[in-house]
PDB file of N, CA and C in Angstrom:
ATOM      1  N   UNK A   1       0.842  -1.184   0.000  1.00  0.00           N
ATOM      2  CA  UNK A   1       0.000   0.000   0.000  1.00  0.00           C
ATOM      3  C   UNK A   1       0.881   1.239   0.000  1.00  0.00           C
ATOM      4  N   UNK A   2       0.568   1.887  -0.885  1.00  0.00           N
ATOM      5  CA  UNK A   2       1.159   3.506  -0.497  1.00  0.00           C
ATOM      6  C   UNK A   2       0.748   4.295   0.718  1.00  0.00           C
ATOM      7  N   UNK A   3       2.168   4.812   0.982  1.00  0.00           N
ATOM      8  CA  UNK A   3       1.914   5.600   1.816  1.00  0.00           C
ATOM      9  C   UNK A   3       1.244   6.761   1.164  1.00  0.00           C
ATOM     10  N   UNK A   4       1.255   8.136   2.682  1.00  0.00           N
ATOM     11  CA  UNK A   4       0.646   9.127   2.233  1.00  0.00           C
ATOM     12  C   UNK A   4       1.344  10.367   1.375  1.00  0.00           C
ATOM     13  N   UNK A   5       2.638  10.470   1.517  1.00  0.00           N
ATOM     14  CA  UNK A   5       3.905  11.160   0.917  1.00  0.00           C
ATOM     15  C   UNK A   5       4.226  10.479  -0.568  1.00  0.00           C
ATOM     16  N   UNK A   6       4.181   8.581  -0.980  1.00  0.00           N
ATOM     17  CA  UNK A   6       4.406   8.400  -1.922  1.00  0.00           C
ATOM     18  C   UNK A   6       2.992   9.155  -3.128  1.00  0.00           C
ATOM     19  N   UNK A   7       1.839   8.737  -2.255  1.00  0.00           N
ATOM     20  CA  UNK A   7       0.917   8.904  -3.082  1.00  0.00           C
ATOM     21  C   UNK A   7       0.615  10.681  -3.420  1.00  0.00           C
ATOM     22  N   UNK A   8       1.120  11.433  -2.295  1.00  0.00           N
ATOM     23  CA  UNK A   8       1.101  12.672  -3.226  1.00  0.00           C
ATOM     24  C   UNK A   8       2.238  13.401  -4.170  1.00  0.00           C
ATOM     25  N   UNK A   9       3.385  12.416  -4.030  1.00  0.00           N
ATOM     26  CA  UNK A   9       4.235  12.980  -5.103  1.00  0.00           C
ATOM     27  C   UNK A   9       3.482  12.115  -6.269  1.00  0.00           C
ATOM     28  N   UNK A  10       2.891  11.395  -6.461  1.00  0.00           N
ATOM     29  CA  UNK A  10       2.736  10.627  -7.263  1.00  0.00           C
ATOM     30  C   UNK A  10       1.808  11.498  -8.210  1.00  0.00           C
ATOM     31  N   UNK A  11       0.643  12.139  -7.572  1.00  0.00           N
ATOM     32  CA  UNK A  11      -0.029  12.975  -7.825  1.00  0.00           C
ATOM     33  C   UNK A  11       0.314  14.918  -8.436  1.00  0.00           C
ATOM     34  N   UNK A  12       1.298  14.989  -7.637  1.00  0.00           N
ATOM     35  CA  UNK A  12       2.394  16.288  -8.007  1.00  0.00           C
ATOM     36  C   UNK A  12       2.853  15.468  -9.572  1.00  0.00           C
ATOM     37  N   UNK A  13       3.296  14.692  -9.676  1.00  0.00           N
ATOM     38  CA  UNK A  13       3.774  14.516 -11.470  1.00  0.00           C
ATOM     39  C   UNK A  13       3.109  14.214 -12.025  1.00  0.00           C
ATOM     40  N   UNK A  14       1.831  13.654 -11.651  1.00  0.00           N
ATOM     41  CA  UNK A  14       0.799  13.685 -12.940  1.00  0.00           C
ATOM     42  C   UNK A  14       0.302  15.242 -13.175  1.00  0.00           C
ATOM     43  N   UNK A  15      -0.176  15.863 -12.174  1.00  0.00           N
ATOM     44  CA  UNK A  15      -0.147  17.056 -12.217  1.00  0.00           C
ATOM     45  C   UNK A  15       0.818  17.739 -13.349  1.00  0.00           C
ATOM     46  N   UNK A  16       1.934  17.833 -12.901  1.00  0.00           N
ATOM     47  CA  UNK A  16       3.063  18.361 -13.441  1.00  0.00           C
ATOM     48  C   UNK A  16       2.905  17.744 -14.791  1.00  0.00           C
ATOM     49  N   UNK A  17       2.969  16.911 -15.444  1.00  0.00           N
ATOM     50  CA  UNK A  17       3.090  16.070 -16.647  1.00  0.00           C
ATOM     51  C   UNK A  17       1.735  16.546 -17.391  1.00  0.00           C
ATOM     52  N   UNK A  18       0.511  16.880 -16.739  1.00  0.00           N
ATOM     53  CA  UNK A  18      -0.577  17.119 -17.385  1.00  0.00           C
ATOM     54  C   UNK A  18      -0.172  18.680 -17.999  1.00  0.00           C
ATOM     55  N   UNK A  19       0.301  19.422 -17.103  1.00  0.00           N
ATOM     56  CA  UNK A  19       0.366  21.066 -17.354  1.00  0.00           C
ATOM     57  C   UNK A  19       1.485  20.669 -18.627  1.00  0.00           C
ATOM     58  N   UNK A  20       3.048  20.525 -18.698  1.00  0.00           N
ATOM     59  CA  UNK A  20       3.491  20.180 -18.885  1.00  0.00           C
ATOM     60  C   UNK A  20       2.984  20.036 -20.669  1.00  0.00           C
ATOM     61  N   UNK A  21       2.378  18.751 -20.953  1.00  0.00           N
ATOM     62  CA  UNK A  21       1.635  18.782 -21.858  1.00  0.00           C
ATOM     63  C   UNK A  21       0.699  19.476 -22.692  1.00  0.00           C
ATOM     64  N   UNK A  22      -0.113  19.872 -21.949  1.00  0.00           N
ATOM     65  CA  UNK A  22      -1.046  21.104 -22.145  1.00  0.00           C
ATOM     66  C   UNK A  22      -0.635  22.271 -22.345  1.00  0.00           C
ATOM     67  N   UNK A  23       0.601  22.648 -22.151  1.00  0.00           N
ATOM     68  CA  UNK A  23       1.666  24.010 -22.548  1.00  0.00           C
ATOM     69  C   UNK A  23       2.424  23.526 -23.623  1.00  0.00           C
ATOM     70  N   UNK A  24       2.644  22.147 -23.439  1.00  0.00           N
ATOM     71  CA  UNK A  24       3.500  22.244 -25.297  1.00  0.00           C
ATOM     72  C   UNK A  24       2.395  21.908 -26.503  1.00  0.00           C
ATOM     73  N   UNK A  25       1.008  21.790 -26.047  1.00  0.00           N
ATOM     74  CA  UNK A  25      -0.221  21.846 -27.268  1.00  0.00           C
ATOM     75  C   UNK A  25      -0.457  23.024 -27.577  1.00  0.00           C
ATOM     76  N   UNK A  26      -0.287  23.927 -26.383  1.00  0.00           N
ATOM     77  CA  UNK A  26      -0.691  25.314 -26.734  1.00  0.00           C
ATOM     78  C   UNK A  26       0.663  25.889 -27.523  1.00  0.00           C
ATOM     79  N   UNK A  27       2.055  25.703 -27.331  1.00  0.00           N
ATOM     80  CA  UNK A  27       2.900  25.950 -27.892  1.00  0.00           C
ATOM     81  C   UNK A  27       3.015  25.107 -29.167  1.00  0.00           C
ATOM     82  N   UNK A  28       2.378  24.700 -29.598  1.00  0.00           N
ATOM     83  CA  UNK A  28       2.180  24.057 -31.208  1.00  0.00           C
ATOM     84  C   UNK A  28       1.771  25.240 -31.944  1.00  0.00           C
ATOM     85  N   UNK A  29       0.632  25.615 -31.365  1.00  0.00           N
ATOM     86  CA  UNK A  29      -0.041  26.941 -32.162  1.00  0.00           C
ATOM     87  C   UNK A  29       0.394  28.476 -31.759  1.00  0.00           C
ATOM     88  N   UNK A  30       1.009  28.080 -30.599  1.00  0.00           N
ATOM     89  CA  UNK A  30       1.485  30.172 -30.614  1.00  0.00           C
ATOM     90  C   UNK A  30       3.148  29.321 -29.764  1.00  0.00           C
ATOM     91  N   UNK A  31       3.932  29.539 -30.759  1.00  0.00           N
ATOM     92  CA  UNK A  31       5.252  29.171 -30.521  1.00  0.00           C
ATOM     93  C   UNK A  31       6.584  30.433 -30.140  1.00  0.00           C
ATOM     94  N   UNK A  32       6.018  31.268 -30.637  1.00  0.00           N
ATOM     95  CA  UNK A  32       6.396  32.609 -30.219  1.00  0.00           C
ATOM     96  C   UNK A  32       6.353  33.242 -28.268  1.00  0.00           C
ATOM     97  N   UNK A  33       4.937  32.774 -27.703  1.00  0.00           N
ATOM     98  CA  UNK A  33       4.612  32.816 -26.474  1.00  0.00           C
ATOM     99  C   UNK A  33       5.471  32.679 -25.843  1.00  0.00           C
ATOM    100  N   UNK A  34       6.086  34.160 -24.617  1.00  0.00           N
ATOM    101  CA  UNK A  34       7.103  34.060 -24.172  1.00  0.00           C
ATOM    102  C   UNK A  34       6.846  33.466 -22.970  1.00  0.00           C
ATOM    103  N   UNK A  35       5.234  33.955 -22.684  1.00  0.00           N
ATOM    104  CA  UNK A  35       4.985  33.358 -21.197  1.00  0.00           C
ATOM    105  C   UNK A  35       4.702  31.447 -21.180  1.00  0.00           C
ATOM    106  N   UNK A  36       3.963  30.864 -21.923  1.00  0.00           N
ATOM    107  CA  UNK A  36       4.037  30.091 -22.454  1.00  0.00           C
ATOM    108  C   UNK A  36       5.242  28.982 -21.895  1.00  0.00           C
ATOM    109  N   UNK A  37       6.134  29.892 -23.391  1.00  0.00           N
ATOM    110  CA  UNK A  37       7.613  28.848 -23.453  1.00  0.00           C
ATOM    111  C   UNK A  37       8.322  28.694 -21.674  1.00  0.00           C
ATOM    112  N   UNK A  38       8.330  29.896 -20.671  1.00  0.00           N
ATOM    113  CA  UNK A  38       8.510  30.129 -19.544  1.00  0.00           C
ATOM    114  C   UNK A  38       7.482  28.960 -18.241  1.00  0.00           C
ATOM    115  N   UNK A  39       6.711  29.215 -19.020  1.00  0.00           N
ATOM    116  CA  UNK A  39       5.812  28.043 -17.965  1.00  0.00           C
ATOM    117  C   UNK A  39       6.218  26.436 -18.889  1.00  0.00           C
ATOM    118  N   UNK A  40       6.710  26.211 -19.702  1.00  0.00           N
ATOM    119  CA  UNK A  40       6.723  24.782 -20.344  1.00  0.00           C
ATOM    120  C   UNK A  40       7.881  24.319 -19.481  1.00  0.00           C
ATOM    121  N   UNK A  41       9.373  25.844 -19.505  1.00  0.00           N
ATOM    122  CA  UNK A  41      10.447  25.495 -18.927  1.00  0.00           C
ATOM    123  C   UNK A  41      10.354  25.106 -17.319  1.00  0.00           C
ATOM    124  N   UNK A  42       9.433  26.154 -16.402  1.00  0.00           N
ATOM    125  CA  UNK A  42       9.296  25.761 -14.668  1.00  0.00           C
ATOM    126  C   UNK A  42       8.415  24.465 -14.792  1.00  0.00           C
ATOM    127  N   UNK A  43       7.716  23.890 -15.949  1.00  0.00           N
ATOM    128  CA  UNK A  43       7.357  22.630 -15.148  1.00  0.00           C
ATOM    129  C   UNK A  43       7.662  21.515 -15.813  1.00  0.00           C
ATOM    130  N   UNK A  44       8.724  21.805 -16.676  1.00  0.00           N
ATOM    131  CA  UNK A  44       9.478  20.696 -17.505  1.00  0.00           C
ATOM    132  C   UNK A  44      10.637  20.642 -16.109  1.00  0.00           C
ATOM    133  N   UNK A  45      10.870  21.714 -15.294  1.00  0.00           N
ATOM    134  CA  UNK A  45      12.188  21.458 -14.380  1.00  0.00           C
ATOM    135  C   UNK A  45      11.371  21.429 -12.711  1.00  0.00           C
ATOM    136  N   UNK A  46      10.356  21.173 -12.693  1.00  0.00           N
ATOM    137  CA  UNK A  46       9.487  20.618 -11.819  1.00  0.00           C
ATOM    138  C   UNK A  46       9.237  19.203 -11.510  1.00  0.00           C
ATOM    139  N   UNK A  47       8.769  19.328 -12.981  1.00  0.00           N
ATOM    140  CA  UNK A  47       8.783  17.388 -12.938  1.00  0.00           C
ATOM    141  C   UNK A  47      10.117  17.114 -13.044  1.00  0.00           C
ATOM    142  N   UNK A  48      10.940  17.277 -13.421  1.00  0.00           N
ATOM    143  CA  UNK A  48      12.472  16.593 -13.289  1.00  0.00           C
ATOM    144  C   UNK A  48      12.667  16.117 -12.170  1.00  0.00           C
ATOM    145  N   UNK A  49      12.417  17.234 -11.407  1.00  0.00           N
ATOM    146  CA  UNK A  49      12.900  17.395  -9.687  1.00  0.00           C
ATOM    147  C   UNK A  49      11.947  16.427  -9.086  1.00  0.00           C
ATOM    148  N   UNK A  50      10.534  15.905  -9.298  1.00  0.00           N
ATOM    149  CA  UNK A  50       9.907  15.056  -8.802  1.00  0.00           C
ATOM    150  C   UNK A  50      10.119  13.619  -8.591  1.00  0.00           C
ATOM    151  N   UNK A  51      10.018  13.710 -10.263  1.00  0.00           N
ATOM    152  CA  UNK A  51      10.838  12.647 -10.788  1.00  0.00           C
ATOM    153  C   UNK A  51      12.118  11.767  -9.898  1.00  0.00           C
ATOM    154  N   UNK A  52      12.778  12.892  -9.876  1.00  0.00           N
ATOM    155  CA  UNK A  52      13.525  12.608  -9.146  1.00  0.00           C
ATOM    156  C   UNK A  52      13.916  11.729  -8.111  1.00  0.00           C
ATOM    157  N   UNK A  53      12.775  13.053  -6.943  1.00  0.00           N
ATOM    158  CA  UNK A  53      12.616  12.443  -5.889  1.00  0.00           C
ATOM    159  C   UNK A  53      11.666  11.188  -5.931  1.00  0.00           C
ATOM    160  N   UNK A  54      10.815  10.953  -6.463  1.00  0.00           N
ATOM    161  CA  UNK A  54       9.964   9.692  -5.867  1.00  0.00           C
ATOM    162  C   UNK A  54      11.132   8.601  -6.726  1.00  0.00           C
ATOM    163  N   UNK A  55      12.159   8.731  -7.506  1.00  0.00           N
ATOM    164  CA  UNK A  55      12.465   7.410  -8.054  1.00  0.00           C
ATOM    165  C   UNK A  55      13.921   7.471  -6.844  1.00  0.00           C
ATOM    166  N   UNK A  56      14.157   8.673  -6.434  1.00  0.00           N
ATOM    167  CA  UNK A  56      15.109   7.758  -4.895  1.00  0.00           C
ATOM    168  C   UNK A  56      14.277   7.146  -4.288  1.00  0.00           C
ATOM    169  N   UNK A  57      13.135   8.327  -3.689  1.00  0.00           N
ATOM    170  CA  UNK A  57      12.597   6.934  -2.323  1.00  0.00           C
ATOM    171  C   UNK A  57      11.839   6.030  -2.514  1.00  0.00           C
ATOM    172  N   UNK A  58      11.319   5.899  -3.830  1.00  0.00           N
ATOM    173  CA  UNK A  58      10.234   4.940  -4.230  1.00  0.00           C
ATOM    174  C   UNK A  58      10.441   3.895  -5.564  1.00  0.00           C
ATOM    175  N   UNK A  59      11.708   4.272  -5.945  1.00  0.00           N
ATOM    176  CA  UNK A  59      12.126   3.137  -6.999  1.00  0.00           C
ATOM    177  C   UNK A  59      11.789   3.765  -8.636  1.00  0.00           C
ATOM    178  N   UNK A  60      12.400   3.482  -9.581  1.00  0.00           N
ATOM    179  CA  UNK A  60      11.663   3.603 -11.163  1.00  0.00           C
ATOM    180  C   UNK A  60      10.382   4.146 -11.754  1.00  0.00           C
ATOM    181  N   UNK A  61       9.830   4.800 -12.086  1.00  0.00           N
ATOM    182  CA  UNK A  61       8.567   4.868 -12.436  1.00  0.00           C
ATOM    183  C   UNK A  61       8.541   4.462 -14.511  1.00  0.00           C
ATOM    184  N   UNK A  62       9.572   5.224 -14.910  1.00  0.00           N
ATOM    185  CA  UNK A  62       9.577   4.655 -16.504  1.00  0.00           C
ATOM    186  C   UNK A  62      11.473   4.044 -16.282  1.00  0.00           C
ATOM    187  N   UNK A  63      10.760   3.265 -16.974  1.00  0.00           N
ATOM    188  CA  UNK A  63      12.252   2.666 -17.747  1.00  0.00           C
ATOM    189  C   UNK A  63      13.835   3.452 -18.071  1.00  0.00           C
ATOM    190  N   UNK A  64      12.981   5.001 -18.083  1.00  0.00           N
ATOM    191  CA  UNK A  64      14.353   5.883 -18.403  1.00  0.00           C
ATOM    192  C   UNK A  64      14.882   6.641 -16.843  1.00  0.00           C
ATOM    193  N   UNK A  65      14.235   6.050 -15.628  1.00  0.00           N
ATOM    194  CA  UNK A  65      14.686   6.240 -14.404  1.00  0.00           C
ATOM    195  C   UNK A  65      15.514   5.222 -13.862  1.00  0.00           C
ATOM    196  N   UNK A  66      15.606   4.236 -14.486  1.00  0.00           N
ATOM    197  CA  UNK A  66      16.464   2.932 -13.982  1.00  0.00           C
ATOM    198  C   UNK A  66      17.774   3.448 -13.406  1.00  0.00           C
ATOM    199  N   UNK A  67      18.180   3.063 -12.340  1.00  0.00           N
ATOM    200  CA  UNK A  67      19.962   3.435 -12.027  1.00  0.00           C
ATOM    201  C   UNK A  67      20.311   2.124 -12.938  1.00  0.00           C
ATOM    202  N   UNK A  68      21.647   2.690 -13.075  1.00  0.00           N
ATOM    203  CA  UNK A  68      22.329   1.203 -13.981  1.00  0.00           C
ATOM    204  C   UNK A  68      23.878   1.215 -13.522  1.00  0.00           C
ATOM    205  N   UNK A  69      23.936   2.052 -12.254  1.00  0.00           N
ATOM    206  CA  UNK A  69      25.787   2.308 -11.534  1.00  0.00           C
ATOM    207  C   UNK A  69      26.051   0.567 -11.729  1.00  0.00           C
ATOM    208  N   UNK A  70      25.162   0.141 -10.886  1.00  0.00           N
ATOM    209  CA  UNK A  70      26.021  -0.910 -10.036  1.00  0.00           C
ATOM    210  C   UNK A  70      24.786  -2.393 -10.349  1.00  0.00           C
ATOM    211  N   UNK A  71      23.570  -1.964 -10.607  1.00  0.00           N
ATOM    212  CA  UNK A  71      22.475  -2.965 -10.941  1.00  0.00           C
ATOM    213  C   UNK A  71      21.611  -2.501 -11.749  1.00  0.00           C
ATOM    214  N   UNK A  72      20.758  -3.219 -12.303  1.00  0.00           N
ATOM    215  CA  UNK A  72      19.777  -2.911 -13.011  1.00  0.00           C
ATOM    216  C   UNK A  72      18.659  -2.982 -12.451  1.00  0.00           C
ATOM    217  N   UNK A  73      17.657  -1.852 -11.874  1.00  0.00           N
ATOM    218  CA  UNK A  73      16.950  -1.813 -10.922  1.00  0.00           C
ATOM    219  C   UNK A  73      15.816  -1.696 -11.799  1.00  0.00           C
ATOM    220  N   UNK A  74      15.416  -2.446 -12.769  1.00  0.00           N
ATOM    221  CA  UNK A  74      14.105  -1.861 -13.286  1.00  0.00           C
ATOM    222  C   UNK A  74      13.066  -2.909 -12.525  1.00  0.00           C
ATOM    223  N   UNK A  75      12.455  -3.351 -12.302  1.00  0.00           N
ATOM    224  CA  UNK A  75      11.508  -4.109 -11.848  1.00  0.00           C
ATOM    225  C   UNK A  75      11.745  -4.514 -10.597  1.00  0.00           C
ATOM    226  N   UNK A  76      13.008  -4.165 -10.124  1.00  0.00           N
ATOM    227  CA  UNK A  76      13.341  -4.791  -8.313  1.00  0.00           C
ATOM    228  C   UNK A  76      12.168  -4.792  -7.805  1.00  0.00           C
ATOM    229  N   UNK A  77      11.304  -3.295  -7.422  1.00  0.00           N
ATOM    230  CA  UNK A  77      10.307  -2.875  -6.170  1.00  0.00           C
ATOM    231  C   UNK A  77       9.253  -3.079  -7.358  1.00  0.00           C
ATOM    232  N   UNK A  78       8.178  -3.225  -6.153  1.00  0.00           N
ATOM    233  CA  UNK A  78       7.002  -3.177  -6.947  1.00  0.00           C
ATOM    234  C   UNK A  78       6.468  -2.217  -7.903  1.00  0.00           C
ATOM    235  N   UNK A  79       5.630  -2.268  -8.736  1.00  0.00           N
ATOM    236  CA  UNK A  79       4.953  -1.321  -9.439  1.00  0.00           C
ATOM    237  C   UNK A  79       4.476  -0.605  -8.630  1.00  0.00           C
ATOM    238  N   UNK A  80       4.258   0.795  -8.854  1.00  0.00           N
ATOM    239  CA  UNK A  80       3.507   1.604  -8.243  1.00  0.00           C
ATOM    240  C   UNK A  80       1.819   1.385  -8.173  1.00  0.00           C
ATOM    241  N   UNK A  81       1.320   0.913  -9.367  1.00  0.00           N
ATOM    242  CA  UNK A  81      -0.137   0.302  -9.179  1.00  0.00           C
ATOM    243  C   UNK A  81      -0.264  -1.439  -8.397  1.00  0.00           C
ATOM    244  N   UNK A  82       1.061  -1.663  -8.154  1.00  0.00           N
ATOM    245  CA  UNK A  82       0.672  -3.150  -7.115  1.00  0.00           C
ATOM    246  C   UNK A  82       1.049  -2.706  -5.890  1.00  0.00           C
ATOM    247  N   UNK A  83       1.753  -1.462  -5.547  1.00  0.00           N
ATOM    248  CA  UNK A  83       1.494  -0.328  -4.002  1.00  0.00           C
ATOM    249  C   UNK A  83      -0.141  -0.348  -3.901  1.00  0.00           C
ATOM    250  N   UNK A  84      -0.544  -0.278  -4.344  1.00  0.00           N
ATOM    251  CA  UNK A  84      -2.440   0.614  -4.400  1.00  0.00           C
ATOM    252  C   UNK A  84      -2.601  -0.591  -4.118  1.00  0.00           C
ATOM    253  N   UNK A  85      -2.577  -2.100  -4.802  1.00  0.00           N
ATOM    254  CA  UNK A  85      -3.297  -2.695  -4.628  1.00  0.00           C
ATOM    255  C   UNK A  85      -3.153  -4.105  -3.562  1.00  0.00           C
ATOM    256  N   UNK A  86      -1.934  -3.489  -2.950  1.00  0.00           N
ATOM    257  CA  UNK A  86      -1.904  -4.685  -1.765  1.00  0.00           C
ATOM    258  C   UNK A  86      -2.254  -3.494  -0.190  1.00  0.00           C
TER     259      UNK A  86
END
């Protein structure tokens, strides 16, 4: 089961990933947008930082978070949807 800290970063990057998205659709059509391009950059380096953190304390979330120093940690810990469901 998730805790209460995993499950709201979890929620902070979907968040983040939704805006994220939704600023580079709008930057399809007005690419010029300075405010725009400025909000694509604080939450393209938002989610980084999330990212981040939940794949120290909580393991991988995509494939391109894997550490690969010393092991290949992709599947060690559970999925994040088999957290929810035990």
């Amino acid at each position: 089961m998730m805790n209460k800290e995993q499950c709201e970063l979890l929620d902070l990057i979907r968040m983040l990933n939704f805006n994220l998205f939704d600023t580079a659709l709008f930057l399809d059509t007005h690419p010029c947008n300075q405010q725009a391009l400025k909000n694509y950059e604080k939450f393209r380096q938002l989610l980084k930082q999330a990212v981040k953190e939940y794949t120290q304390y909580f393991g991988p979330l995509t494939i391109d978070d894997v550490e690969t120093q010393n092991e290949w940690t992709w599947g060690r810990d559970p999925w994040p949807w088999e957290r929810e469901a035990n």
